[in-house]
C-alpha atoms as a PDB file:
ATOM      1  CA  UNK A   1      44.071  -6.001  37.521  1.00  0.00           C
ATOM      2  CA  UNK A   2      41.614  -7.792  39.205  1.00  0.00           C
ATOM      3  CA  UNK A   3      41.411 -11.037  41.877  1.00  0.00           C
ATOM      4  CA  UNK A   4      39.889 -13.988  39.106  1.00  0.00           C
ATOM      5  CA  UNK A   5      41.647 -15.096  35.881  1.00  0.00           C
ATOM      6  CA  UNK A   6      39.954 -15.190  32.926  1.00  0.00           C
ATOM      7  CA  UNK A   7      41.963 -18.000  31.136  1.00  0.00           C
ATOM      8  CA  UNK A   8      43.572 -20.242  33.556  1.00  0.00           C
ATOM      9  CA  UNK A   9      45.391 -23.939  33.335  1.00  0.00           C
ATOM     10  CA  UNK A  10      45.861 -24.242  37.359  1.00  0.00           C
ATOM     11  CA  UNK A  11      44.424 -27.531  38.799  1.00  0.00           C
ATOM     12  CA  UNK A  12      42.086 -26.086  41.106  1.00  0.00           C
ATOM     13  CA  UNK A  13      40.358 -23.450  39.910  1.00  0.00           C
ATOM     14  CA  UNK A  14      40.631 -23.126  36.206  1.00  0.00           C
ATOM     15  CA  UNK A  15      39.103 -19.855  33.896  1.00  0.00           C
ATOM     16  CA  UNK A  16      36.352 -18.179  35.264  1.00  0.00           C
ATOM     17  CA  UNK A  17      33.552 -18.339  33.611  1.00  0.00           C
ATOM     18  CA  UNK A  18      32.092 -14.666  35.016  1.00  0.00           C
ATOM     19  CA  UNK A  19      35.585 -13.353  33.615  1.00  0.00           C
ATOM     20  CA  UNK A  20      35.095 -14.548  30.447  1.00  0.00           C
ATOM     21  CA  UNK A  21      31.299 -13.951  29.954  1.00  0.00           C
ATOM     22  CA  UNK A  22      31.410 -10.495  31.196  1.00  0.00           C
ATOM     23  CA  UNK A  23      34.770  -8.756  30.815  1.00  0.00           C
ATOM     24  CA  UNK A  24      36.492  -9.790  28.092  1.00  0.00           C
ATOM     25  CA  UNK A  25      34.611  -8.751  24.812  1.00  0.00           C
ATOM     26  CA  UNK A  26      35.188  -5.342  27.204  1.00  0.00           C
ATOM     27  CA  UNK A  27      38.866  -5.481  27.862  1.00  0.00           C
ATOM     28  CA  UNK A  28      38.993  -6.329  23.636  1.00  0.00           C
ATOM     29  CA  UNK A  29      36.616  -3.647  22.449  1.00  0.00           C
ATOM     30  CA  UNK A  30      38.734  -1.117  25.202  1.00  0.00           C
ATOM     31  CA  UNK A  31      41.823  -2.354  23.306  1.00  0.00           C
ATOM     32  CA  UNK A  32      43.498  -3.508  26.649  1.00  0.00           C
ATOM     33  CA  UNK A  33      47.136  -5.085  26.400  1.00  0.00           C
ATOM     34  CA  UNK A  34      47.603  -6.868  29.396  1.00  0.00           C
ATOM     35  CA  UNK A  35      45.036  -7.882  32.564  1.00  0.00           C
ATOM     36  CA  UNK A  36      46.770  -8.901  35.925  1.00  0.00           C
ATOM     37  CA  UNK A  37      45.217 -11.754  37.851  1.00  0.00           C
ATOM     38  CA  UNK A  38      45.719 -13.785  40.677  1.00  0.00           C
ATOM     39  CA  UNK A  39      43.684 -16.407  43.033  1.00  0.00           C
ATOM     40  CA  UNK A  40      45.296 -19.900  41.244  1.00  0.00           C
ATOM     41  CA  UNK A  41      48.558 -20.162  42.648  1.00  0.00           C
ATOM     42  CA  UNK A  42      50.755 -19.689  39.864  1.00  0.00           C
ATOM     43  CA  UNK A  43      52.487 -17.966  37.366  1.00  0.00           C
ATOM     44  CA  UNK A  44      50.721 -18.346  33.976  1.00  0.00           C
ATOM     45  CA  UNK A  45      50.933 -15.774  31.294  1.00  0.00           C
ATOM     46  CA  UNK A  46      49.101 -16.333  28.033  1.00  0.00           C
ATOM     47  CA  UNK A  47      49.698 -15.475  24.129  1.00  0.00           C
ATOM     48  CA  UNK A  48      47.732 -12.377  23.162  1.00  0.00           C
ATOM     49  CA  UNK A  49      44.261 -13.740  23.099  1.00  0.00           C
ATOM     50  CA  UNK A  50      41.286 -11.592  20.769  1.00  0.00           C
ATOM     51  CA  UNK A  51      37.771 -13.778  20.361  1.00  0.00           C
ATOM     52  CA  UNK A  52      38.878 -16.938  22.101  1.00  0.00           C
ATOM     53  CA  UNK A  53      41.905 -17.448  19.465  1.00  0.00           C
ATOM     54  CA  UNK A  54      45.686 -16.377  19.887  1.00  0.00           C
ATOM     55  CA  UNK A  55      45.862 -12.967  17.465  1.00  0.00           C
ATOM     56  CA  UNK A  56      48.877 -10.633  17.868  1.00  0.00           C
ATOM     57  CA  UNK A  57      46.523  -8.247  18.702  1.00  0.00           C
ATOM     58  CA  UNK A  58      45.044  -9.344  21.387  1.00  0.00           C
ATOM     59  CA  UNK A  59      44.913  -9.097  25.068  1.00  0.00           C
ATOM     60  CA  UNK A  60      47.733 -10.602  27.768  1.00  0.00           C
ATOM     61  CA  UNK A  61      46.379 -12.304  30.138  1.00  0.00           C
ATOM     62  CA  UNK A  62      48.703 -13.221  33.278  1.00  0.00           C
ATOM     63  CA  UNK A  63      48.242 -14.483  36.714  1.00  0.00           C
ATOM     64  CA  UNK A  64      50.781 -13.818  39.770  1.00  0.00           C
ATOM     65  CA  UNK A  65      48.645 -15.424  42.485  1.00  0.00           C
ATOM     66  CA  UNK A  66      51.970 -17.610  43.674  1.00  0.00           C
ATOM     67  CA  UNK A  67      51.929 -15.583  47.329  1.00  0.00           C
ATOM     68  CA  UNK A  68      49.683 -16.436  50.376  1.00  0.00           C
ATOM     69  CA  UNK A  69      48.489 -20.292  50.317  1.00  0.00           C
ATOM     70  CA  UNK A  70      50.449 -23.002  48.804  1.00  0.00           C
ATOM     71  CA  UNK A  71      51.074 -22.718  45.392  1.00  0.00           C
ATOM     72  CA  UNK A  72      49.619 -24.820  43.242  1.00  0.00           C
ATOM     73  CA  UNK A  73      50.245 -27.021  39.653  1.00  0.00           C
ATOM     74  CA  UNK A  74      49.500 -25.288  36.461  1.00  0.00           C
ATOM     75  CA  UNK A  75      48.702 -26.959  33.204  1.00  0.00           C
ATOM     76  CA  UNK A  76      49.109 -26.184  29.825  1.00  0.00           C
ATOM     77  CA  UNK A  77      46.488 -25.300  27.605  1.00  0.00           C
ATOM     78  CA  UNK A  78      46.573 -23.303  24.221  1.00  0.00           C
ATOM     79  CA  UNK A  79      46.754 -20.484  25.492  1.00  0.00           C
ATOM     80  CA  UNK A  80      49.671 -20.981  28.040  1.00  0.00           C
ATOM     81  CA  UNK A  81      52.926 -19.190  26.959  1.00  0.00           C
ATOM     82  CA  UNK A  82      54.267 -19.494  29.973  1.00  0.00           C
ATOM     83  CA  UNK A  83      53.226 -21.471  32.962  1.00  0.00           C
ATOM     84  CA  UNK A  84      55.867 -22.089  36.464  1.00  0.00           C
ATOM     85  CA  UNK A  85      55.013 -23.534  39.835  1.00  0.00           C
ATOM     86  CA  UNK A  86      56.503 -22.335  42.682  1.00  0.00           C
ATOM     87  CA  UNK A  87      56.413 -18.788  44.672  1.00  0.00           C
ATOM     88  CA  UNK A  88      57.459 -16.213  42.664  1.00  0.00           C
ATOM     89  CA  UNK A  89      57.555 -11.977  42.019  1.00  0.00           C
ATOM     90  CA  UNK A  90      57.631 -10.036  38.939  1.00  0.00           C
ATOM     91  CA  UNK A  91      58.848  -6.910  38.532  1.00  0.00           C
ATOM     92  CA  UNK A  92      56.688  -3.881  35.695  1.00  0.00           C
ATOM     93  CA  UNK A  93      58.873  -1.570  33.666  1.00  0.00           C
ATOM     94  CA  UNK A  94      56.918   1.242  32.068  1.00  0.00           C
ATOM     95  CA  UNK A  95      57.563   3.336  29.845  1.00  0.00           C
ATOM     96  CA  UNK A  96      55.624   5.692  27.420  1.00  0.00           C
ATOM     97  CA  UNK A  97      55.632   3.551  24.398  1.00  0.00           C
ATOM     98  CA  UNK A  98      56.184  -0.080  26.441  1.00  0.00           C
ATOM     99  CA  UNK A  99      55.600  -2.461  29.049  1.00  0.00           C
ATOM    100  CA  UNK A 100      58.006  -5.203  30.394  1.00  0.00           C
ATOM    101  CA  UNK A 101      57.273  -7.672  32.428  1.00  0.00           C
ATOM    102  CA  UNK A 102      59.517 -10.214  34.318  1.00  0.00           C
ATOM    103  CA  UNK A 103      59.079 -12.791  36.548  1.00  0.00           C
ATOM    104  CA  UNK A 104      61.689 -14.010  38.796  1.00  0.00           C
ATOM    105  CA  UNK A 105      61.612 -17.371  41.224  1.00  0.00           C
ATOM    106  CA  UNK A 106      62.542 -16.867  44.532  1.00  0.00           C
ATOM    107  CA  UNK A 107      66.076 -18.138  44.451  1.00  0.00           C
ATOM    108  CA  UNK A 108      66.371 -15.082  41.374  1.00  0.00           C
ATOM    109  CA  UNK A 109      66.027 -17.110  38.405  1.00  0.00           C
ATOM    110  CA  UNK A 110      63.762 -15.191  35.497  1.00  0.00           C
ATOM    111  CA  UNK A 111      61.131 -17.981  34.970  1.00  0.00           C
ATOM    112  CA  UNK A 112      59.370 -14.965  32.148  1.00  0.00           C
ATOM    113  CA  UNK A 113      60.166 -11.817  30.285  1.00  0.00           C
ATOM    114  CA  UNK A 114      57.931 -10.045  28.013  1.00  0.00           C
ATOM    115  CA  UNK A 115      57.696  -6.905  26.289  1.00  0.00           C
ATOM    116  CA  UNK A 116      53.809  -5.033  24.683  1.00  0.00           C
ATOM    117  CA  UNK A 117      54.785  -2.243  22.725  1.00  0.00           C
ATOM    118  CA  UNK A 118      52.119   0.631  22.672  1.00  0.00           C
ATOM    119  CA  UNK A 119      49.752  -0.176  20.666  1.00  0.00           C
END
């Protein structure tokens, strides 16, 4: 989890460029599943992204930056699987061998749900 998104459709700020020129070859070669983000004010969650491509194997990437400042318009790029405007909270279900995410609007409407299996 960190403050910048790596990929990122929002209007304002879009991917950063640090992100992806520094971190991700790391978060692939470390075999991460998923990598929390925030600072655009959305929700955005990507398909599993390995060398710039969507592969089943690859990393989640998803940003809950909706709190704080006015949220903001995403976009949709290839590699939005999901993308809502609007405030919103999601909720992480762990497990040994899984991970569920989802995301809820504020009125309680799931906007997301996703599940990563251990991999």
């Amino acid at each position: 989890m960190a403050h910048h998104p790596a990929y990122n459709s929002g209007m304002q700020h879009g991917c950063t460029s640090y992100v992806l020129n520094h971190w991700v070859d790391i978060f692939e070669k470390c075999r991460l599943d998923i990598y929390f983000a925030g600072h655009e004010h959305i929700y955005e969650r990507t398909w599993p992204i390995r060398q710039n491509r969507i592969d089943g194997d690859g990393v989640v990437y998803v940003i809950t930056g909706s709190a704080g400042a006015r949220y903001r318009e995403p976009g949709k790029e290839w590699w939005t699987a999901v993308s809502d405007t609007g405030y919103c909270y999601i909720i992480v279900d762990v497990t040994w061998s899984r991970l569920t995410v989802t995301a809820y609007n504020l009125d309680g409407k799931i906007i997301d749900k996703f599940t990563l299996s251990k991999r």
